[in-house]
PDB file of N, CA and C in Angstrom:
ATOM      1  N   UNK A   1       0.851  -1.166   0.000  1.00  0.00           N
ATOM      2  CA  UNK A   1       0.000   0.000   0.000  1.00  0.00           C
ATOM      3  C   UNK A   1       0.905   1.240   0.000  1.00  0.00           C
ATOM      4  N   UNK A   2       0.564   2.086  -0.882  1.00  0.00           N
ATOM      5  CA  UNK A   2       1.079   3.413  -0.721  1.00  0.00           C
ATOM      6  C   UNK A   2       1.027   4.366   0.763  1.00  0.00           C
ATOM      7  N   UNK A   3       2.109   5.330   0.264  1.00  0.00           N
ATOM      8  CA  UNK A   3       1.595   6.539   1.485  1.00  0.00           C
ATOM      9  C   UNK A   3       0.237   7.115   1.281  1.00  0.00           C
ATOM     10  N   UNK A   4       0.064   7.440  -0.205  1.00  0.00           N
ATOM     11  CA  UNK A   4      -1.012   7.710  -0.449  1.00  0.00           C
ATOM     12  C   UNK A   4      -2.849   7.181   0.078  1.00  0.00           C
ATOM     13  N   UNK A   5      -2.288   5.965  -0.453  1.00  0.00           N
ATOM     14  CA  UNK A   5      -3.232   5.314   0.356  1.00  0.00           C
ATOM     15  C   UNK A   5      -3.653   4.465   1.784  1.00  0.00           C
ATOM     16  N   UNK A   6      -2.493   4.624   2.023  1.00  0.00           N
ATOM     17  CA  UNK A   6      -2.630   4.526   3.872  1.00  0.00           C
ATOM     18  C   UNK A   6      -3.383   6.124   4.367  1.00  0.00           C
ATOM     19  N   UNK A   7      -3.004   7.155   3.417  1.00  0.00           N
ATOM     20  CA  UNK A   7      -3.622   8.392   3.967  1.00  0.00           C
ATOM     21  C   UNK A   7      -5.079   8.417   4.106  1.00  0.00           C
ATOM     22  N   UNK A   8      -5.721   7.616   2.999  1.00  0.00           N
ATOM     23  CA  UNK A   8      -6.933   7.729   2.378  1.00  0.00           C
ATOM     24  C   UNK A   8      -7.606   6.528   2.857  1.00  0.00           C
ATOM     25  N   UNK A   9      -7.391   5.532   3.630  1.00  0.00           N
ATOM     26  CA  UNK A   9      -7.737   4.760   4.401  1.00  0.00           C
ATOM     27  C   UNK A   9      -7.761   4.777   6.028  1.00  0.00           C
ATOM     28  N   UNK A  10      -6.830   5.951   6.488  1.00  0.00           N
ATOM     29  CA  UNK A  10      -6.494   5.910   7.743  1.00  0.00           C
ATOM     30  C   UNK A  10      -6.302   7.408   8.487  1.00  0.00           C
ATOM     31  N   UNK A  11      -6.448   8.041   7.196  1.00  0.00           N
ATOM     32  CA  UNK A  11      -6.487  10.008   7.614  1.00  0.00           C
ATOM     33  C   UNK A  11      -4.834  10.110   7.300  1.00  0.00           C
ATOM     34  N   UNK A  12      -5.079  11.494   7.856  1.00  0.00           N
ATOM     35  CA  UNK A  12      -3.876  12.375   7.317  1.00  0.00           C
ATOM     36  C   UNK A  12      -2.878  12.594   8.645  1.00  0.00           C
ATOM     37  N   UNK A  13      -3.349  12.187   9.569  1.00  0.00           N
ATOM     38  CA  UNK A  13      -2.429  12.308  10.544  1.00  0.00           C
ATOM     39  C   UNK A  13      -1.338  11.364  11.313  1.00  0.00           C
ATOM     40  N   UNK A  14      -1.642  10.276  10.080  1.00  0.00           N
ATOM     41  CA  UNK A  14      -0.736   9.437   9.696  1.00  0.00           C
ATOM     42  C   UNK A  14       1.033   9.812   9.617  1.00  0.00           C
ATOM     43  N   UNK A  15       2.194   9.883  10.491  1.00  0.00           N
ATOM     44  CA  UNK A  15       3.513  10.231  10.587  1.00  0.00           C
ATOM     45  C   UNK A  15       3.990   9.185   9.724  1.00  0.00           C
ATOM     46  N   UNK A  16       4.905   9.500   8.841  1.00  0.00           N
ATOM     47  CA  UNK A  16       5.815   8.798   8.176  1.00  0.00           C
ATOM     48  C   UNK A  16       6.930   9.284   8.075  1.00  0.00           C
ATOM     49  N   UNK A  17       8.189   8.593   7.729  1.00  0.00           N
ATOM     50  CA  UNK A  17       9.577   8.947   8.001  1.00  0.00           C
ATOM     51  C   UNK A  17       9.526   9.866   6.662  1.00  0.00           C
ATOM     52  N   UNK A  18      10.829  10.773   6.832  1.00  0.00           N
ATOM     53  CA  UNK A  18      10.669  11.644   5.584  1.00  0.00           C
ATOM     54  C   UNK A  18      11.828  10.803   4.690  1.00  0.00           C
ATOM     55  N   UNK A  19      12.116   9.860   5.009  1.00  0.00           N
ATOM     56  CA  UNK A  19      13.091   8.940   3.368  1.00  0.00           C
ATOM     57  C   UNK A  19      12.183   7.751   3.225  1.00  0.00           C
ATOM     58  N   UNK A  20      11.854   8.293   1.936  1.00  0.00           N
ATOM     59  CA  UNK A  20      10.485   7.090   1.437  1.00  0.00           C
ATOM     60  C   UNK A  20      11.155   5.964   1.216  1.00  0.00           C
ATOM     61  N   UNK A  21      12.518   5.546   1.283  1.00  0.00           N
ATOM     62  CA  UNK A  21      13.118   4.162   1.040  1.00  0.00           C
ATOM     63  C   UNK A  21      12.640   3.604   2.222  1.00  0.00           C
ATOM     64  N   UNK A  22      12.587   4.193   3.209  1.00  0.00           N
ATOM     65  CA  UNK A  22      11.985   3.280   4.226  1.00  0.00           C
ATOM     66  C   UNK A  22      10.753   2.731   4.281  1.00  0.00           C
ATOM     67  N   UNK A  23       9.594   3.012   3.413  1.00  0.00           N
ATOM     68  CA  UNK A  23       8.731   2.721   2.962  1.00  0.00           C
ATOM     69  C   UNK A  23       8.871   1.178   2.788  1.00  0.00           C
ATOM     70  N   UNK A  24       9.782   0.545   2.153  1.00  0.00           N
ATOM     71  CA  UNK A  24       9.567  -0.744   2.151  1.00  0.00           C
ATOM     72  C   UNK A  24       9.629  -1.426   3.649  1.00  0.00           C
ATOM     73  N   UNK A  25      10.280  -0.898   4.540  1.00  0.00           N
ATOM     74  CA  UNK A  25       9.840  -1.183   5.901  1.00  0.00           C
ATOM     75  C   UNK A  25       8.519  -1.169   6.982  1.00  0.00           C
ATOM     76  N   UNK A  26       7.834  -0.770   5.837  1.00  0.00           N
ATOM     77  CA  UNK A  26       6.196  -0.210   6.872  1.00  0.00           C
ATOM     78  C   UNK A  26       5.849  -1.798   7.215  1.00  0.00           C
ATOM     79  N   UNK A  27       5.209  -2.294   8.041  1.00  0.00           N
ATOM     80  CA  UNK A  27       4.261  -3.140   8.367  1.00  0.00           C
ATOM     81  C   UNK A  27       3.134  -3.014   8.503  1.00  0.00           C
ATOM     82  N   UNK A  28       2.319  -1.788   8.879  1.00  0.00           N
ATOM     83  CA  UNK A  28       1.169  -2.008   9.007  1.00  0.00           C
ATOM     84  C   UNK A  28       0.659  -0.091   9.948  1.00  0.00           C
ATOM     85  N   UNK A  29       0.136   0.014  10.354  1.00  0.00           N
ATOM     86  CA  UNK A  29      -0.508   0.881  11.215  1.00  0.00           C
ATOM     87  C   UNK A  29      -0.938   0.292  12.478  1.00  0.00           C
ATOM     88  N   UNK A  30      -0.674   0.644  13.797  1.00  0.00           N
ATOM     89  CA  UNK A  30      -1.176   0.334  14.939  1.00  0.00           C
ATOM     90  C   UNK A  30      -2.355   1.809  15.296  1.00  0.00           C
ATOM     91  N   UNK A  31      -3.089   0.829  16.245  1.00  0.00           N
ATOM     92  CA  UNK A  31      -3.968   1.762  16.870  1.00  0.00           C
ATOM     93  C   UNK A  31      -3.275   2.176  18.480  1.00  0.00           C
ATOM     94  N   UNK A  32      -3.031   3.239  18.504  1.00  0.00           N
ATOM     95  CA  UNK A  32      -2.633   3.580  20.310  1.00  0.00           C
ATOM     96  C   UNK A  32      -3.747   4.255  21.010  1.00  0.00           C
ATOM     97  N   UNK A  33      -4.158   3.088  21.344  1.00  0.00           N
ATOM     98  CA  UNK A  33      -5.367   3.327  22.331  1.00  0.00           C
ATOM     99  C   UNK A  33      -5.360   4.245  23.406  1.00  0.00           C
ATOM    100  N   UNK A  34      -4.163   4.262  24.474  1.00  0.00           N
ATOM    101  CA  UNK A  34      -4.575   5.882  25.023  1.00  0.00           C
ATOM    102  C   UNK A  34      -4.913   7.015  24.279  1.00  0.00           C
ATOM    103  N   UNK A  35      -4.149   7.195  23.323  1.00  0.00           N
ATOM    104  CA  UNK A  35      -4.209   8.189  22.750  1.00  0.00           C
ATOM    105  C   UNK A  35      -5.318   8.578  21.438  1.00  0.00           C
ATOM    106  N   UNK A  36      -5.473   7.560  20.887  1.00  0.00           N
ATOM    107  CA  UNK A  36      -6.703   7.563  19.521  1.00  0.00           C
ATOM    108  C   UNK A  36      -5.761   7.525  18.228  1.00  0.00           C
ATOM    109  N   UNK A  37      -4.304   7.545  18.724  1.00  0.00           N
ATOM    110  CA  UNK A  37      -3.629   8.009  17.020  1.00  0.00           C
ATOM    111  C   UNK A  37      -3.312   6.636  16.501  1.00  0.00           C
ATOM    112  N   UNK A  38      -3.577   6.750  15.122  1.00  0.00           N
ATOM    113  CA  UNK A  38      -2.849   5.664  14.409  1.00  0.00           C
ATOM    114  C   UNK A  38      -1.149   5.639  13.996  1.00  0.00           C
ATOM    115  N   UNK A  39      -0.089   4.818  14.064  1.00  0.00           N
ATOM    116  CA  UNK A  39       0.492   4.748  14.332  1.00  0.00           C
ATOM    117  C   UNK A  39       1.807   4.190  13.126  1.00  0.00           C
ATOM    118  N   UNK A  40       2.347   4.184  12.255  1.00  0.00           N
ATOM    119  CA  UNK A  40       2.993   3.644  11.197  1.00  0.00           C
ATOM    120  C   UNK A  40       3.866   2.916  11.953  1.00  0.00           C
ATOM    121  N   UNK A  41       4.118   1.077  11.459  1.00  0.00           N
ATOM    122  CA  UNK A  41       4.543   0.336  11.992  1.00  0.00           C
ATOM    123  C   UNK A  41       5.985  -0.175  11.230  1.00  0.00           C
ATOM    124  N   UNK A  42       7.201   0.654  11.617  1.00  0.00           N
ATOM    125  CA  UNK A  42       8.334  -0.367  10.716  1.00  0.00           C
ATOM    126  C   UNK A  42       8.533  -1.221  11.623  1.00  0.00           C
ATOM    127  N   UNK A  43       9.497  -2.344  10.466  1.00  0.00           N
ATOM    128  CA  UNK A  43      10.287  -3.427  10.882  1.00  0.00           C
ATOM    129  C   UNK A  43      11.557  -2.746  11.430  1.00  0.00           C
ATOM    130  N   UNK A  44      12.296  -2.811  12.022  1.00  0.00           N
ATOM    131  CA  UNK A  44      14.242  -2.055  12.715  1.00  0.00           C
ATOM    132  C   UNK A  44      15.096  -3.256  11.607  1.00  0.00           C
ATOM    133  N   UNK A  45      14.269  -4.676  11.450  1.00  0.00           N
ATOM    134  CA  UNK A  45      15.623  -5.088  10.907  1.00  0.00           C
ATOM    135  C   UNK A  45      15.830  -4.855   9.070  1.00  0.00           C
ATOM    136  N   UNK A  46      14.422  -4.241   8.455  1.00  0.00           N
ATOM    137  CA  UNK A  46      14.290  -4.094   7.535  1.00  0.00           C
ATOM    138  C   UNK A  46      14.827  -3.070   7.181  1.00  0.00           C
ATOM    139  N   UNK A  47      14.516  -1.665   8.446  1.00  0.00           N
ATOM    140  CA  UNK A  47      15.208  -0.470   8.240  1.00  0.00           C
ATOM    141  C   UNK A  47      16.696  -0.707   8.167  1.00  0.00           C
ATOM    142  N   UNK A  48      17.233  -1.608   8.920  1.00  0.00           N
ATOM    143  CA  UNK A  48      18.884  -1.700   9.293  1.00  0.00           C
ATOM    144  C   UNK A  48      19.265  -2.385   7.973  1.00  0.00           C
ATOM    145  N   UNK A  49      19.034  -2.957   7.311  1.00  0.00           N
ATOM    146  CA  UNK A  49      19.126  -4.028   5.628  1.00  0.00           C
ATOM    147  C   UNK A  49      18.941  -2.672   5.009  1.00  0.00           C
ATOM    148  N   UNK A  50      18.077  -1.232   4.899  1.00  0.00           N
ATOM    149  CA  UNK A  50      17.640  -0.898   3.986  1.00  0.00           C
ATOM    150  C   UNK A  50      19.136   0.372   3.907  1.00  0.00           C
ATOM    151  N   UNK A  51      19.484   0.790   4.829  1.00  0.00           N
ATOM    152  CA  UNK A  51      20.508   1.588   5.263  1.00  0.00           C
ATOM    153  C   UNK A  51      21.465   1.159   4.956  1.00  0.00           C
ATOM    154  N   UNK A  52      22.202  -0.040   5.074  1.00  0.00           N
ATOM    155  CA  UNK A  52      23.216  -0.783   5.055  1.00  0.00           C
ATOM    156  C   UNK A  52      23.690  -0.740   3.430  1.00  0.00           C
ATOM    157  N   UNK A  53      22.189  -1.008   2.367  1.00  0.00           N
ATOM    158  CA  UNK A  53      22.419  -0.939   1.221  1.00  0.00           C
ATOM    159  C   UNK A  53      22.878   0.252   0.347  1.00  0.00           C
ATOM    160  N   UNK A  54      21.647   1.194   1.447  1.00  0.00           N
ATOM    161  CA  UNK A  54      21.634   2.809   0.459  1.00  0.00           C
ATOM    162  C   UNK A  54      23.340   3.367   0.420  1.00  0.00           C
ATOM    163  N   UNK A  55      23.951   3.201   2.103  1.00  0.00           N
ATOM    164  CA  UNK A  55      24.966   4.098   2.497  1.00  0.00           C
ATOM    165  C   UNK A  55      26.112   3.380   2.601  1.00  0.00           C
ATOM    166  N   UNK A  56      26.023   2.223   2.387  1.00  0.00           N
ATOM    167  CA  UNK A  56      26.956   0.920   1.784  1.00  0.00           C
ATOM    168  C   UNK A  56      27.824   0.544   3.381  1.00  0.00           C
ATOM    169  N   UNK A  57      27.080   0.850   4.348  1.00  0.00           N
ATOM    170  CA  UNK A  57      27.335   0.616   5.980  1.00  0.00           C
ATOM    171  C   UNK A  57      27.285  -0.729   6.247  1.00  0.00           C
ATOM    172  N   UNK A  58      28.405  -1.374   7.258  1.00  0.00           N
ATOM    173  CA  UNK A  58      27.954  -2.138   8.212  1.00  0.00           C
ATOM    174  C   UNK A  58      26.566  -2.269   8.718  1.00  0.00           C
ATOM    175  N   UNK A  59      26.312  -3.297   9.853  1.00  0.00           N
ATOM    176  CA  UNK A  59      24.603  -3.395  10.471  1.00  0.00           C
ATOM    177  C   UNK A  59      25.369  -2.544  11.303  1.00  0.00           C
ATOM    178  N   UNK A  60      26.366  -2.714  12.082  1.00  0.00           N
ATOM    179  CA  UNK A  60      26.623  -1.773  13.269  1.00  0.00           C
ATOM    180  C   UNK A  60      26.865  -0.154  13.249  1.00  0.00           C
ATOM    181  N   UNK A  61      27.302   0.012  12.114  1.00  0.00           N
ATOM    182  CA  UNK A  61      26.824   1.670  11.369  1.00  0.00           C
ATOM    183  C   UNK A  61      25.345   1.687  11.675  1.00  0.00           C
ATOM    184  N   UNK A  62      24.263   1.155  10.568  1.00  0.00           N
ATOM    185  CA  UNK A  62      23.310   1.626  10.406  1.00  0.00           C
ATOM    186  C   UNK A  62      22.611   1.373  11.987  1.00  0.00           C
ATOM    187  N   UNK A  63      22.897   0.526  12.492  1.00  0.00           N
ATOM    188  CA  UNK A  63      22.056   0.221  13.888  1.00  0.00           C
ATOM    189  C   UNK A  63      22.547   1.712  14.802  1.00  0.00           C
ATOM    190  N   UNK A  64      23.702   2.359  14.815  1.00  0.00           N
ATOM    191  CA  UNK A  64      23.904   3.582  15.436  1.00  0.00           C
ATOM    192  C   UNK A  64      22.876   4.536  14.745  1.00  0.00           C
ATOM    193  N   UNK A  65      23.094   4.774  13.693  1.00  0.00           N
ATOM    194  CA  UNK A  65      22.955   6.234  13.039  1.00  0.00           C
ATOM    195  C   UNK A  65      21.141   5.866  13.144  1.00  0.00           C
ATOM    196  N   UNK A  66      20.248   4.900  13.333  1.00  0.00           N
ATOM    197  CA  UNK A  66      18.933   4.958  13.156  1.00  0.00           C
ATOM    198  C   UNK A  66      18.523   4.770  14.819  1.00  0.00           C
ATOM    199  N   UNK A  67      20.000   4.346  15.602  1.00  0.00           N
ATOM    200  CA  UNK A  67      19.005   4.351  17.342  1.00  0.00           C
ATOM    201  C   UNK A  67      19.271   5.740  17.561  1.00  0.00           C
ATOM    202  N   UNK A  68      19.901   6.516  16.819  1.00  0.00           N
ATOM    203  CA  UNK A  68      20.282   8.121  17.618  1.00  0.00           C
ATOM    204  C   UNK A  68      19.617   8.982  16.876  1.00  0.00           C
ATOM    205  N   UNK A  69      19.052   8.875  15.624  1.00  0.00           N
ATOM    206  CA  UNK A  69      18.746   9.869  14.573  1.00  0.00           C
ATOM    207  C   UNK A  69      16.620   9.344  14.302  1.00  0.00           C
ATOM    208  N   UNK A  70      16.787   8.422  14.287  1.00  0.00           N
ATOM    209  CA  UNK A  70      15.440   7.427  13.626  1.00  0.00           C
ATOM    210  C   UNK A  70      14.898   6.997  15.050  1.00  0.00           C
ATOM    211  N   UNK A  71      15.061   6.127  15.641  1.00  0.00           N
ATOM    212  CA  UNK A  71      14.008   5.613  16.574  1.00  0.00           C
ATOM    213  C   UNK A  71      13.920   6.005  18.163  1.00  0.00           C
ATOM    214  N   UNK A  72      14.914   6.919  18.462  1.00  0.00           N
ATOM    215  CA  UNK A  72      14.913   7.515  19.555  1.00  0.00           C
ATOM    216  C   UNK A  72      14.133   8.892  19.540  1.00  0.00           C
ATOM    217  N   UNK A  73      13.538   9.264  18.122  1.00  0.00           N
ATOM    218  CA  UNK A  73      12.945  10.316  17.988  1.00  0.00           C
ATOM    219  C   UNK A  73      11.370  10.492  18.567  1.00  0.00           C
ATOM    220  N   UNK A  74      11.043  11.485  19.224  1.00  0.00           N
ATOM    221  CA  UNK A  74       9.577  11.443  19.570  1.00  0.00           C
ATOM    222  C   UNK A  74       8.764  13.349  18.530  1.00  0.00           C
ATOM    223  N   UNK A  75       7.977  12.712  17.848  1.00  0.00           N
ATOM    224  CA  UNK A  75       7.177  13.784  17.048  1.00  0.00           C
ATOM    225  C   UNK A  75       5.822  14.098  17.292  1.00  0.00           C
ATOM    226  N   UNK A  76       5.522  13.641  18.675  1.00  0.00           N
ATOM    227  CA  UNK A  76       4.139  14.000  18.908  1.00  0.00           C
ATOM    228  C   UNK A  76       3.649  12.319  19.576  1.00  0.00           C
ATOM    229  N   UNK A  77       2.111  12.230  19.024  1.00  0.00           N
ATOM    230  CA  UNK A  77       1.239  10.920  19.663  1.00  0.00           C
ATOM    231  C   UNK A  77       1.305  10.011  18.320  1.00  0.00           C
ATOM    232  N   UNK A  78       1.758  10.883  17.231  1.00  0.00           N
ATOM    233  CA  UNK A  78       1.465   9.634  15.861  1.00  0.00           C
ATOM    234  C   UNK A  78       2.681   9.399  15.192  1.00  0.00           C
ATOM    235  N   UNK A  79       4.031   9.753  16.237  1.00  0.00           N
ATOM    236  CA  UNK A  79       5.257   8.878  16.425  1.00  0.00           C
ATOM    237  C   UNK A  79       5.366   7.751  16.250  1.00  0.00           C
ATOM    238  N   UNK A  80       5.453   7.210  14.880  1.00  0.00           N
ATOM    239  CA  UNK A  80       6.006   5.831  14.404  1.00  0.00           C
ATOM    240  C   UNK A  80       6.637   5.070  15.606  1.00  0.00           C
ATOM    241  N   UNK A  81       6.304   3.894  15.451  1.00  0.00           N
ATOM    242  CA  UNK A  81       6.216   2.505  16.285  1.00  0.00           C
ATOM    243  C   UNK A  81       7.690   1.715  15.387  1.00  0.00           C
ATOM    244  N   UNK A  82       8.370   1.327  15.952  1.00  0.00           N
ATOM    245  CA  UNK A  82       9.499   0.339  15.442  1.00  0.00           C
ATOM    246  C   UNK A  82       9.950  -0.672  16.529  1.00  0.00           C
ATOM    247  N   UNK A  83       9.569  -1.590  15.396  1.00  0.00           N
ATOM    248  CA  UNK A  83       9.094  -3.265  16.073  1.00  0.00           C
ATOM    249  C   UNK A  83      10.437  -3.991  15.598  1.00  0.00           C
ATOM    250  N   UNK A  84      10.868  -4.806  16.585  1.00  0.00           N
ATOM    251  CA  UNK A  84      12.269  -5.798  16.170  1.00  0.00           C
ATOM    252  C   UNK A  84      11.491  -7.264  16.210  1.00  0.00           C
ATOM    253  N   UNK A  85      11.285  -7.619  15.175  1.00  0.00           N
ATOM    254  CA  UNK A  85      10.546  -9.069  15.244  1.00  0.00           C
ATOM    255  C   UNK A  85      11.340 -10.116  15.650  1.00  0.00           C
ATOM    256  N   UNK A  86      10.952 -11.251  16.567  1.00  0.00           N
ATOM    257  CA  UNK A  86      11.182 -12.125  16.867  1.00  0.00           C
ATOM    258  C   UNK A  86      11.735 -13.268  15.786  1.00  0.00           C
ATOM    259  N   UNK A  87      12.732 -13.984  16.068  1.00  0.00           N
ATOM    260  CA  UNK A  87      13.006 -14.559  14.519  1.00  0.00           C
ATOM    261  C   UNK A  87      12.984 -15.823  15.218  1.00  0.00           C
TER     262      UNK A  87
END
């Protein structure tokens, strides 16, 4: 599914990262029930594969530059969710 159409299925207050390569990392939208916001769901190990390729990094590069820059970030209540799946 597009950004586009996650917008148009789920509203506009939908947060997404601003490098659409990460886009292939979305999983899904969560609902955060305290709050009411919907939530954009990456994968960390998809983001860390997707970095590794763009910027031609180690995992241990990209695992720095996205826990200090990318997932330690807070932008409000519809602050993207990043999930490390169980393998």
């Amino acid at each position: 599914m597009t950004r586009a159409e996650m917008v148009d299925r789920y509203g506009d207050g939908l947060v997404f990262l601003s490098e659409h390569y990460y886009d292939a990392a979305i999983l899904g939208v969560a609902n955060d029930m305290p709050t009411g916001a919907q939530r954009i769901v990456y994968d960390m190990e998809q983001m860390i594969n997707i970095a590794c390729n763009i910027n031609e990094w180690e995992a241990d590069e990209a695992i720095e530059f996205l826990e200090f820059n990318t997932w330690c970030a807070y932008v409000g209540d519809a602050t993207p969710v990043f999930v490390q799946r169980q393998l």
